[in-house]
PDB file of N, CA and C in Angstrom:
ATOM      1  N   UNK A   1     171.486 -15.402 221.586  1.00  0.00           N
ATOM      2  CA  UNK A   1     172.560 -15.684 220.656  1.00  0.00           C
ATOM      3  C   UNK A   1     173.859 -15.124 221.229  1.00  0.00           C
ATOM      4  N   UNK A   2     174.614 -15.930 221.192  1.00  0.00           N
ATOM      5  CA  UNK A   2     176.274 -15.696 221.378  1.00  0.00           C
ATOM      6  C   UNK A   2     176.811 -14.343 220.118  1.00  0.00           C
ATOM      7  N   UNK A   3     177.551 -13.138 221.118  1.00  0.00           N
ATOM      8  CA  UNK A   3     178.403 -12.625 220.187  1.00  0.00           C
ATOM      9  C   UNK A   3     179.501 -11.888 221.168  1.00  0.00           C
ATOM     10  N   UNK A   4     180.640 -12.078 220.189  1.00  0.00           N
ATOM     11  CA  UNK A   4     182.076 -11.951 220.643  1.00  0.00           C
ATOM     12  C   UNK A   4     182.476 -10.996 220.069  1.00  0.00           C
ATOM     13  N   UNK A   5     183.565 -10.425 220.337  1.00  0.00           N
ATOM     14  CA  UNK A   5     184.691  -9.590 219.616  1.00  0.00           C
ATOM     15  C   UNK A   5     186.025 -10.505 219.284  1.00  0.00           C
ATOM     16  N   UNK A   6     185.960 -11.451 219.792  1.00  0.00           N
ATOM     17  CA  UNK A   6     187.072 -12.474 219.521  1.00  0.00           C
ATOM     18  C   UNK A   6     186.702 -13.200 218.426  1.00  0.00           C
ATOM     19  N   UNK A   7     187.873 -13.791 217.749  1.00  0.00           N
ATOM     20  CA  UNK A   7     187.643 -14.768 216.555  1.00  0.00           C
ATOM     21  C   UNK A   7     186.727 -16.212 216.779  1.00  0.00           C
ATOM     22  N   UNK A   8     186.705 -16.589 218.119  1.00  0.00           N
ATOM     23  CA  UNK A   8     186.847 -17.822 218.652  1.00  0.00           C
ATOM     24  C   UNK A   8     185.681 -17.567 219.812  1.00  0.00           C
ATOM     25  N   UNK A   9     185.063 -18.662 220.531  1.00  0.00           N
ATOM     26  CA  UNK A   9     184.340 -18.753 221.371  1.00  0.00           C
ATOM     27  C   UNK A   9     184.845 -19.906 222.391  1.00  0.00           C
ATOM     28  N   UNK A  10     185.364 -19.559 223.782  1.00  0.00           N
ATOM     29  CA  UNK A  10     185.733 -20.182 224.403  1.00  0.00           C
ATOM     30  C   UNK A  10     184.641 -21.504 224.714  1.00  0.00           C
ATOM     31  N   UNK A  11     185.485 -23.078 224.672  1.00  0.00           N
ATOM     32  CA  UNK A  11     184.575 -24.043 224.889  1.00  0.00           C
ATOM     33  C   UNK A  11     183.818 -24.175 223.443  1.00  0.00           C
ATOM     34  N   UNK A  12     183.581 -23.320 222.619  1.00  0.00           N
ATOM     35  CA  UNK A  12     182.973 -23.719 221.631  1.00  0.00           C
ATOM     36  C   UNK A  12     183.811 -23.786 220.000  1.00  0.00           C
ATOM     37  N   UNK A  13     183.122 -24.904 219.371  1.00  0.00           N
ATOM     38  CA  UNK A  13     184.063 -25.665 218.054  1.00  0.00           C
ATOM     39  C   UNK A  13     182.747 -24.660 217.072  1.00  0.00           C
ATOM     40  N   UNK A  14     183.329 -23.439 216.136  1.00  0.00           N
ATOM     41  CA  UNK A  14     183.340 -23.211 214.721  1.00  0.00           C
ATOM     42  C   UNK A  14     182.707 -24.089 213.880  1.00  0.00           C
ATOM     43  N   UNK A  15     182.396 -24.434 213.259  1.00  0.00           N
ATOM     44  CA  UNK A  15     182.277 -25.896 211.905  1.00  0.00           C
ATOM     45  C   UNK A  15     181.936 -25.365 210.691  1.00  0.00           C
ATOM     46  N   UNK A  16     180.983 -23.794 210.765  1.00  0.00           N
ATOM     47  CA  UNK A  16     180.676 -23.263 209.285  1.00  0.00           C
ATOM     48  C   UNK A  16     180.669 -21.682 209.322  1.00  0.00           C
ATOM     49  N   UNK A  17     181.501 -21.312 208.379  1.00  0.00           N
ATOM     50  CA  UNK A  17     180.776 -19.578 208.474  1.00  0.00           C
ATOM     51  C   UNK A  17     179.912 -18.920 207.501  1.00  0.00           C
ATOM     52  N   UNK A  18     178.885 -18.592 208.157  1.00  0.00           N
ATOM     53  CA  UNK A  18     177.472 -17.768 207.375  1.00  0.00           C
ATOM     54  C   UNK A  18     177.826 -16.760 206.529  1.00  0.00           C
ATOM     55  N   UNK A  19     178.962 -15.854 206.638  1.00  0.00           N
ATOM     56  CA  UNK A  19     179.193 -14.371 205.835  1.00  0.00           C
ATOM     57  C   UNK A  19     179.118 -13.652 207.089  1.00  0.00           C
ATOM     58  N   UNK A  20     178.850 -12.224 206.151  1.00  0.00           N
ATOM     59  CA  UNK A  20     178.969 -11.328 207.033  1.00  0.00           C
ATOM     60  C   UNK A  20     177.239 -10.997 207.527  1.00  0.00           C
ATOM     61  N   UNK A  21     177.559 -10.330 209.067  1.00  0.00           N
ATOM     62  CA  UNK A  21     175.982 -10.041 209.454  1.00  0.00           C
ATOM     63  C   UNK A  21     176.076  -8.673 209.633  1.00  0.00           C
ATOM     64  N   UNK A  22     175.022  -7.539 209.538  1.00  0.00           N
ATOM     65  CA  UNK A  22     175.362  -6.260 210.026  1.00  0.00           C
ATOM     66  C   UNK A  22     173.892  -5.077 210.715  1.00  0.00           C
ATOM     67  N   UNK A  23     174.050  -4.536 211.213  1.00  0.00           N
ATOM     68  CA  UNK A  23     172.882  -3.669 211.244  1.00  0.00           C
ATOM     69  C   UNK A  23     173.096  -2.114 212.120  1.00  0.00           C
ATOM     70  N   UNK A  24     172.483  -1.485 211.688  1.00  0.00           N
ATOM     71  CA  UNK A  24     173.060  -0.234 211.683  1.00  0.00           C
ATOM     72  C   UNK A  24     171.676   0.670 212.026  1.00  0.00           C
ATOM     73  N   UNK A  25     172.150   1.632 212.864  1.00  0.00           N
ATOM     74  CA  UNK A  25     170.835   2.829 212.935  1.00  0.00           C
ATOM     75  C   UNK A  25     171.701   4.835 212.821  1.00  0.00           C
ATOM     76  N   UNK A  26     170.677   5.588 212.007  1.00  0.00           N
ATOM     77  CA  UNK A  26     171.152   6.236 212.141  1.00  0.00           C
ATOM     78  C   UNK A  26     170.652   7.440 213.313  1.00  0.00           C
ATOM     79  N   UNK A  27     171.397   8.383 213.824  1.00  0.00           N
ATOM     80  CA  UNK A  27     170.619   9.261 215.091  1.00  0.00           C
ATOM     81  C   UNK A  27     170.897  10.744 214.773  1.00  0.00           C
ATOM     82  N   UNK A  28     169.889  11.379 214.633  1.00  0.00           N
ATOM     83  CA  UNK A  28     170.296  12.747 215.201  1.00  0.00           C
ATOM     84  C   UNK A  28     170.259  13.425 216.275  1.00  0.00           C
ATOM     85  N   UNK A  29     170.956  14.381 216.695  1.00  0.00           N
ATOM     86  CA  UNK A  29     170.997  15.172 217.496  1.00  0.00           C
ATOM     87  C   UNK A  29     169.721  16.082 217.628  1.00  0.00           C
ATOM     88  N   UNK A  30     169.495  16.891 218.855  1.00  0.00           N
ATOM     89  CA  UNK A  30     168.240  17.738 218.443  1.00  0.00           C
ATOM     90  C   UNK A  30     168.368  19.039 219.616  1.00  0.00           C
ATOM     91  N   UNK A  31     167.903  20.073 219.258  1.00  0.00           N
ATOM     92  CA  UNK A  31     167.434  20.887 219.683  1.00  0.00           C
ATOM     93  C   UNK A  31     168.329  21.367 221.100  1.00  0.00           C
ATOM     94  N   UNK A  32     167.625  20.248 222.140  1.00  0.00           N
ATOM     95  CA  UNK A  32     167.600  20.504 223.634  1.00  0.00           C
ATOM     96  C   UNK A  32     168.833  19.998 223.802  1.00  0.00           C
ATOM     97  N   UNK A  33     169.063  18.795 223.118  1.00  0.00           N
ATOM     98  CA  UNK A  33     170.437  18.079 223.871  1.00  0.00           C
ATOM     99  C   UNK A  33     171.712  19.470 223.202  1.00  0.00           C
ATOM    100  N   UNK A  34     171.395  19.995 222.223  1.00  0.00           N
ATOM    101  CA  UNK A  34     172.592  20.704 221.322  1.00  0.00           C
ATOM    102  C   UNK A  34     172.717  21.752 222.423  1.00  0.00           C
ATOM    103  N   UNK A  35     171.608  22.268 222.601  1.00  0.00           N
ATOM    104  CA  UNK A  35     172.230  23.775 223.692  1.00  0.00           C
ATOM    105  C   UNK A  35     172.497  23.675 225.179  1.00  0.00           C
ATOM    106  N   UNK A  36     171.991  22.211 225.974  1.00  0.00           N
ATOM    107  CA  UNK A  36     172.899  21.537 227.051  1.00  0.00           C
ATOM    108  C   UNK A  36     174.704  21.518 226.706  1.00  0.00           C
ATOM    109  N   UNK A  37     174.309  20.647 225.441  1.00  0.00           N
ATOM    110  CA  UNK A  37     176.039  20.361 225.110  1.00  0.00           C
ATOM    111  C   UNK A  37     176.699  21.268 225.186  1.00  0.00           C
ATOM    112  N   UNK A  38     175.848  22.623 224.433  1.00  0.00           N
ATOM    113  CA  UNK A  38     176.866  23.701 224.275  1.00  0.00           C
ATOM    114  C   UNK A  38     177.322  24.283 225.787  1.00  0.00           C
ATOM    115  N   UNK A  39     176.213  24.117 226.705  1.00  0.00           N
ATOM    116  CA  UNK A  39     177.123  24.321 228.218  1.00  0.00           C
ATOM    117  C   UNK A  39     178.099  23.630 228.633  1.00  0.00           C
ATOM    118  N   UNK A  40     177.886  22.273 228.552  1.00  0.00           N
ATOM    119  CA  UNK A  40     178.361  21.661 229.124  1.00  0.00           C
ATOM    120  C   UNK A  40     179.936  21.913 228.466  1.00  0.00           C
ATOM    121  N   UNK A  41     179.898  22.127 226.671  1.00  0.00           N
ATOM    122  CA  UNK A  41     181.414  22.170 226.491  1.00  0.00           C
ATOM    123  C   UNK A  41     181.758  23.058 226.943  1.00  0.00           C
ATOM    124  N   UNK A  42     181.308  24.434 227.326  1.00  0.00           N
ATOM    125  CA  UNK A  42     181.646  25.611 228.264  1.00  0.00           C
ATOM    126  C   UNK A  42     182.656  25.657 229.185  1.00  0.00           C
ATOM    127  N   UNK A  43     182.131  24.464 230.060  1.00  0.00           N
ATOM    128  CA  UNK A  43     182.640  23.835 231.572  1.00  0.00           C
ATOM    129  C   UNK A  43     183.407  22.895 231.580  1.00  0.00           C
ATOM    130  N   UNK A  44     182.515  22.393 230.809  1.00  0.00           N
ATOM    131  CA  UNK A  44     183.649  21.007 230.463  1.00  0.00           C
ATOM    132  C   UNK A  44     182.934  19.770 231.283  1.00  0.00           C
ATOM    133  N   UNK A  45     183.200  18.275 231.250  1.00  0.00           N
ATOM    134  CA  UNK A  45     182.662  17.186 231.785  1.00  0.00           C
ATOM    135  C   UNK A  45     181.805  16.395 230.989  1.00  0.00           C
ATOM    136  N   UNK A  46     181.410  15.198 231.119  1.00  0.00           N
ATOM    137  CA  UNK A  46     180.728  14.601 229.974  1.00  0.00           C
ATOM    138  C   UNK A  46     179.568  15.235 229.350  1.00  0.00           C
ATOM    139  N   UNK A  47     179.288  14.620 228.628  1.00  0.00           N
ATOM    140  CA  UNK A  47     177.849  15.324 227.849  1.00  0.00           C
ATOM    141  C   UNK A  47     176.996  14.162 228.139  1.00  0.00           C
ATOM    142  N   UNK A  48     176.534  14.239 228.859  1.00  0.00           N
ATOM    143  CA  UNK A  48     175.429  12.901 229.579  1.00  0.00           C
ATOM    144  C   UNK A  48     174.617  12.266 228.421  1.00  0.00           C
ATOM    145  N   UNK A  49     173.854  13.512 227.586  1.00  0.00           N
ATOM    146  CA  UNK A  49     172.631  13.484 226.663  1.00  0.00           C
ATOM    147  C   UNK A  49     173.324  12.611 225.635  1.00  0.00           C
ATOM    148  N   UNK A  50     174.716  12.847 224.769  1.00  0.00           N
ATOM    149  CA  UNK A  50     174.903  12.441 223.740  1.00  0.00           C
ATOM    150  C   UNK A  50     175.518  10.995 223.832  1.00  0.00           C
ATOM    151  N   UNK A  51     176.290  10.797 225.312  1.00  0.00           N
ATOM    152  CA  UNK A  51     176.305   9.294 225.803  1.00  0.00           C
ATOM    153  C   UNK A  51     175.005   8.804 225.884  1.00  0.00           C
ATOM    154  N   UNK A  52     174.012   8.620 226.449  1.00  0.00           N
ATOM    155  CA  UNK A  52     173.092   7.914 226.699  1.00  0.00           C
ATOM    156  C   UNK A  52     172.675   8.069 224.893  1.00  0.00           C
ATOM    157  N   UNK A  53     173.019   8.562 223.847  1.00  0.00           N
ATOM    158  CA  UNK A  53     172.206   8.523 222.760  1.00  0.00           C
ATOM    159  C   UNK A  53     172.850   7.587 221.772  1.00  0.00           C
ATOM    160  N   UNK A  54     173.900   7.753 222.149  1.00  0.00           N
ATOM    161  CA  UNK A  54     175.897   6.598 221.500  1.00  0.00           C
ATOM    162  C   UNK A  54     174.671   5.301 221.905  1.00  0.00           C
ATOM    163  N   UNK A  55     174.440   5.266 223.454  1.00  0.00           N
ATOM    164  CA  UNK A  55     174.868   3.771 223.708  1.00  0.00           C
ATOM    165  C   UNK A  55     172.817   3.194 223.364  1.00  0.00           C
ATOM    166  N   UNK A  56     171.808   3.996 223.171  1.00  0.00           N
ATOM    167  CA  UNK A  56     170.909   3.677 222.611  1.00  0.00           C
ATOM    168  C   UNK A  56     171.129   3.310 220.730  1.00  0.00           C
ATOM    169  N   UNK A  57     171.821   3.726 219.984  1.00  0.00           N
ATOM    170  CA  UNK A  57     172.305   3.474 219.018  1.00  0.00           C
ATOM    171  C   UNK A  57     173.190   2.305 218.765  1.00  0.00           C
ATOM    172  N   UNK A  58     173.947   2.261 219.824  1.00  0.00           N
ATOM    173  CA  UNK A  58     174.863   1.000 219.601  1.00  0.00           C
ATOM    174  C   UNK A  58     173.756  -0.609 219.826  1.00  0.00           C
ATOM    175  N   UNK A  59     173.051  -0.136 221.508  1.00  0.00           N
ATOM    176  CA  UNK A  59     172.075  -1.051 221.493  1.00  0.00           C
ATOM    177  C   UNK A  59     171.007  -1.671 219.843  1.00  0.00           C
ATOM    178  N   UNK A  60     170.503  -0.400 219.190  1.00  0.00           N
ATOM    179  CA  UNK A  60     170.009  -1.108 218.520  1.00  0.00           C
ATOM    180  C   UNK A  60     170.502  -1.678 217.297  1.00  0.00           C
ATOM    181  N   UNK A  61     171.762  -0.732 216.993  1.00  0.00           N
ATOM    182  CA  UNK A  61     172.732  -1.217 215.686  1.00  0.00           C
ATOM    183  C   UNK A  61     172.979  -3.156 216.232  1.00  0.00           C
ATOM    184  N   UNK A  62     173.403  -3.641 217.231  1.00  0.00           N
ATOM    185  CA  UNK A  62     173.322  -4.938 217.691  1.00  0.00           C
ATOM    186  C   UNK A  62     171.972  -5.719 217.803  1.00  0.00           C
ATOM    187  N   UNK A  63     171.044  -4.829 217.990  1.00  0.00           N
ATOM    188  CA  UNK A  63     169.991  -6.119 218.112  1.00  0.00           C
ATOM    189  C   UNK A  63     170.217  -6.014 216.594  1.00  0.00           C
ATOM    190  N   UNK A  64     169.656  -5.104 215.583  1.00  0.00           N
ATOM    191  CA  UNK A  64     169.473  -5.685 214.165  1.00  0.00           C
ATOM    192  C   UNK A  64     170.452  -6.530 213.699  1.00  0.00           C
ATOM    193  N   UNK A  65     171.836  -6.171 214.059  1.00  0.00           N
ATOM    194  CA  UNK A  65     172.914  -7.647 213.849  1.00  0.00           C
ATOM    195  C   UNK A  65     172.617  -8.565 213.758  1.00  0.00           C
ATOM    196  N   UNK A  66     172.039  -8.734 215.264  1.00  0.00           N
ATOM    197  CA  UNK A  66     171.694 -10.139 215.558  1.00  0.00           C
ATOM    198  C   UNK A  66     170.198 -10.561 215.001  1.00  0.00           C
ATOM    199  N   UNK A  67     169.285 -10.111 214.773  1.00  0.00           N
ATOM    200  CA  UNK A  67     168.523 -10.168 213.839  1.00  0.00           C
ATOM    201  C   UNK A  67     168.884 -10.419 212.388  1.00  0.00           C
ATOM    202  N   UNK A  68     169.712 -10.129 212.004  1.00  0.00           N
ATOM    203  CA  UNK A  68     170.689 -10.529 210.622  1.00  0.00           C
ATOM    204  C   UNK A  68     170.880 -11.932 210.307  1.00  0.00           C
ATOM    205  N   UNK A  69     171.624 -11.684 211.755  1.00  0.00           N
ATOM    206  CA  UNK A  69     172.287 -13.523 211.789  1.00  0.00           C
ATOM    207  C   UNK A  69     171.058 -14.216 212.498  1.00  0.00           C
ATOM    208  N   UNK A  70     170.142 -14.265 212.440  1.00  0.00           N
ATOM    209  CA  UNK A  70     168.871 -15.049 213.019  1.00  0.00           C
ATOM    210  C   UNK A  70     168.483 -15.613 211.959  1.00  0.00           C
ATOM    211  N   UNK A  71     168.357 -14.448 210.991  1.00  0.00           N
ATOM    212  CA  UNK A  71     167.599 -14.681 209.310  1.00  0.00           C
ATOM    213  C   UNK A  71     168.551 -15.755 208.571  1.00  0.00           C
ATOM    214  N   UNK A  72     170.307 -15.621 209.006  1.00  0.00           N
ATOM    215  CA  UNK A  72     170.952 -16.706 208.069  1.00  0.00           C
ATOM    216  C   UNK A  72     170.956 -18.046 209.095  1.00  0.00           C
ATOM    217  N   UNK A  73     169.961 -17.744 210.404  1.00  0.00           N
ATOM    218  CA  UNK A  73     170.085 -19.151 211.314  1.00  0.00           C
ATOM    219  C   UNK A  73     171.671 -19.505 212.097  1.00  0.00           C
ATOM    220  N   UNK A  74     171.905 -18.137 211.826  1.00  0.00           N
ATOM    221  CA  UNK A  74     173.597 -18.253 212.477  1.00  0.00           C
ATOM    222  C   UNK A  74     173.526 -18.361 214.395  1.00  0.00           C
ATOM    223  N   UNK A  75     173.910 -19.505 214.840  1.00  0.00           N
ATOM    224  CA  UNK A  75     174.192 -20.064 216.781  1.00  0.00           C
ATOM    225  C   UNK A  75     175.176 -18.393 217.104  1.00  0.00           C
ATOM    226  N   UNK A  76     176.142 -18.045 216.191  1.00  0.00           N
ATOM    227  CA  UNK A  76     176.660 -16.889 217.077  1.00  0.00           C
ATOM    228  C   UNK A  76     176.848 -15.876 216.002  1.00  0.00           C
ATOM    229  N   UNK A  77     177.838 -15.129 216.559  1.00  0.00           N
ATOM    230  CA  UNK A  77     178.541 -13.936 215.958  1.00  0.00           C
ATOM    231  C   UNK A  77     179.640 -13.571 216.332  1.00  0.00           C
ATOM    232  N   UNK A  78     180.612 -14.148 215.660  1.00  0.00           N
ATOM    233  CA  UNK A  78     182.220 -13.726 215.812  1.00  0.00           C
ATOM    234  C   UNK A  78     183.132 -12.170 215.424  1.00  0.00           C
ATOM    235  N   UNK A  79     183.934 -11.707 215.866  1.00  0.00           N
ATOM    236  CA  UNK A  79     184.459 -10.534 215.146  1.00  0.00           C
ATOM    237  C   UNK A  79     183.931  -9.511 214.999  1.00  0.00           C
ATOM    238  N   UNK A  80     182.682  -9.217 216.210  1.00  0.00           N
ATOM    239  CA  UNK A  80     181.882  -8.009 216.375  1.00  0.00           C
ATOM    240  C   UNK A  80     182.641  -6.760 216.429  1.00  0.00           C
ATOM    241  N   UNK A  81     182.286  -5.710 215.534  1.00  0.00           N
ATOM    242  CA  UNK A  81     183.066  -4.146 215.502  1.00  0.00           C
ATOM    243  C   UNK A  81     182.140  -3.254 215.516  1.00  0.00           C
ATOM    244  N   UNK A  82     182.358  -2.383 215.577  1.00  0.00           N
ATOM    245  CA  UNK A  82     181.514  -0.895 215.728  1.00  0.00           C
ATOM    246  C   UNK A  82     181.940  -0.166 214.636  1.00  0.00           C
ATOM    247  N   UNK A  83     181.119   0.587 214.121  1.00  0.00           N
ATOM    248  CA  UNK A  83     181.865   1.741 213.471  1.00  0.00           C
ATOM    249  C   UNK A  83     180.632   2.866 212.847  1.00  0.00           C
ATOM    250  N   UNK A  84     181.359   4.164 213.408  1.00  0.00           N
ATOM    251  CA  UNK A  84     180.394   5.546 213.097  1.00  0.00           C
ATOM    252  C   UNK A  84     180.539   6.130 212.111  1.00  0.00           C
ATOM    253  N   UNK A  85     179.885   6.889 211.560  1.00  0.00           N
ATOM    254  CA  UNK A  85     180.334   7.537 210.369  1.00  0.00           C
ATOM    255  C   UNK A  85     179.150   9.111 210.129  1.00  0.00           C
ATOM    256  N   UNK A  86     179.692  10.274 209.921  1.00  0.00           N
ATOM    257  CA  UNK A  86     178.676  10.808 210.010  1.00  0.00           C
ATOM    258  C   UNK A  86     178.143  11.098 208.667  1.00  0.00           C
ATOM    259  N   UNK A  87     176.415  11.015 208.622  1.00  0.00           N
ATOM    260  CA  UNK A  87     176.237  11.246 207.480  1.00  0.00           C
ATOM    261  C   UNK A  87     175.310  12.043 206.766  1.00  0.00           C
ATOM    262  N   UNK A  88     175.091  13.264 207.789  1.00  0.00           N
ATOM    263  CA  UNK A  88     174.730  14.500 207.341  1.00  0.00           C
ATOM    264  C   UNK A  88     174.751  15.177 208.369  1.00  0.00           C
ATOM    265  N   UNK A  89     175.269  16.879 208.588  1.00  0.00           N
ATOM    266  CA  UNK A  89     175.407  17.439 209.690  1.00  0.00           C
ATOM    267  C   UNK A  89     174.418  17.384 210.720  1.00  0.00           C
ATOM    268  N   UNK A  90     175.122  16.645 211.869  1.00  0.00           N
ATOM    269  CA  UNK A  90     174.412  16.381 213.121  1.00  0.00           C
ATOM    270  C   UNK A  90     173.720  15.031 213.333  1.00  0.00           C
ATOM    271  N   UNK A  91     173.776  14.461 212.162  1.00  0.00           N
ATOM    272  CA  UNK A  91     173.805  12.962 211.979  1.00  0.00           C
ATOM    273  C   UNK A  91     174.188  12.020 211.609  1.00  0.00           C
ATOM    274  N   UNK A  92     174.447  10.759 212.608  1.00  0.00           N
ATOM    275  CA  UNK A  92     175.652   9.797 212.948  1.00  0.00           C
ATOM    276  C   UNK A  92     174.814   8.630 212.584  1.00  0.00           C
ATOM    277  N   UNK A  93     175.515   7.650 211.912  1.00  0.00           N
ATOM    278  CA  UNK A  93     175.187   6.703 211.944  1.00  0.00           C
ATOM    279  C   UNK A  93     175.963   5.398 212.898  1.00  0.00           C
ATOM    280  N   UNK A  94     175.453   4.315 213.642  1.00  0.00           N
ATOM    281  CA  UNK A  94     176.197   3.084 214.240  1.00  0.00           C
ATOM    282  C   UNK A  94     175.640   2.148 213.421  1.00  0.00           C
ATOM    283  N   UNK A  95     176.848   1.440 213.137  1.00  0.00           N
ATOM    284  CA  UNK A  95     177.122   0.235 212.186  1.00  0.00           C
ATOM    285  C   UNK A  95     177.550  -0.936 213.547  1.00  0.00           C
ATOM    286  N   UNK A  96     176.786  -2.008 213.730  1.00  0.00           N
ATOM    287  CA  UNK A  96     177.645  -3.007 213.976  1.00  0.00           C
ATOM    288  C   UNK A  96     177.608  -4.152 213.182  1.00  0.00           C
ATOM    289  N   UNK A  97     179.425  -5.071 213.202  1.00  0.00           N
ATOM    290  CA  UNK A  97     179.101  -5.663 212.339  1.00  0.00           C
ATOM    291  C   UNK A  97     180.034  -7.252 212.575  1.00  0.00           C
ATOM    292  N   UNK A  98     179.561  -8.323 212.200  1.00  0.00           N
ATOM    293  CA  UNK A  98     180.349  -9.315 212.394  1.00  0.00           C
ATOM    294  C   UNK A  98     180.104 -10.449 211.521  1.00  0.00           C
ATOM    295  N   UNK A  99     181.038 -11.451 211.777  1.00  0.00           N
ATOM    296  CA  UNK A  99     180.593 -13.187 211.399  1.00  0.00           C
ATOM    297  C   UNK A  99     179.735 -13.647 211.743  1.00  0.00           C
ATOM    298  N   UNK A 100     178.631 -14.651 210.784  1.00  0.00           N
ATOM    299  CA  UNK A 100     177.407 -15.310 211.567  1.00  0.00           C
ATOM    300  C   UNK A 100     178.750 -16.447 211.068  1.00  0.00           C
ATOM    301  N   UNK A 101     178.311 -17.497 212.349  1.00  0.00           N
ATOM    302  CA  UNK A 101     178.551 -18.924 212.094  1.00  0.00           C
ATOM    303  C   UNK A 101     178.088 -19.794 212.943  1.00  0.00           C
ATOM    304  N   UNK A 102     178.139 -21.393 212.447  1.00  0.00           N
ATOM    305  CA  UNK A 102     177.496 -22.302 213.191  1.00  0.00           C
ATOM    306  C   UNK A 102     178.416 -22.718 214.365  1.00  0.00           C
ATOM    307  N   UNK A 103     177.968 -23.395 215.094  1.00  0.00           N
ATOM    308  CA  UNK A 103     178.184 -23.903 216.643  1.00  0.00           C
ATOM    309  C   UNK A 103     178.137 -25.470 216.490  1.00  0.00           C
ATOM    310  N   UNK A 104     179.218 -26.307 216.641  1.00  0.00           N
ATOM    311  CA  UNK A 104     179.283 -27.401 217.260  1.00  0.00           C
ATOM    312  C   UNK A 104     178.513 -27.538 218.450  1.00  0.00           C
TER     313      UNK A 104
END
């Protein structure tokens, strides 16, 4: 399945929009990665552990998206966004979220 951050899909004609599609996971932090981090903010430089944990979260906040828009039979997904929110200490949730619509 097609998904964009743009309104529009190059080469491709719009004709219906499904609503909104969304799916979201939430993550905590734990233990081992917390007292790495705490070195690492020491020193300073990325925090390897909590990137690789962002972009496993984002991964699956998008597949369920698109699993969303499968269920309304939606060809794509327009106007894809992200958004975090935390929602209990040390745990984050990823939201992604967009337009299902049909495909000419």
């Amino acid at each position: 399945m097609i998904y964009v951050t743009t309104p529009t899909i190059a080469g491709k004609e719009i004709y219906e929009t499904l609503g909104i599609v969304r799916g979201s996971t939430v993550r905590a932090r734990n233990i081992g990665r917390d007292i790495f981090a705490g070195f690492k903010n020491i020193v300073g430089g990325e925090i390897s552990e909590y990137t690789s944990l962002l972009a496993q979260a984002r991964e699956q906040a998008i597949k369920r998206m698109l699993d969303d828009a499968q269920r309304v039979e939606a060809d794509a997904v327009v106007n894809v966004r992200f958004n975090t929110s935390q929602v209990m200490q040390g745990a984050a949730e990823m939201l992604a979220y967009g337009t299902a619509v049909k495909l000419k």
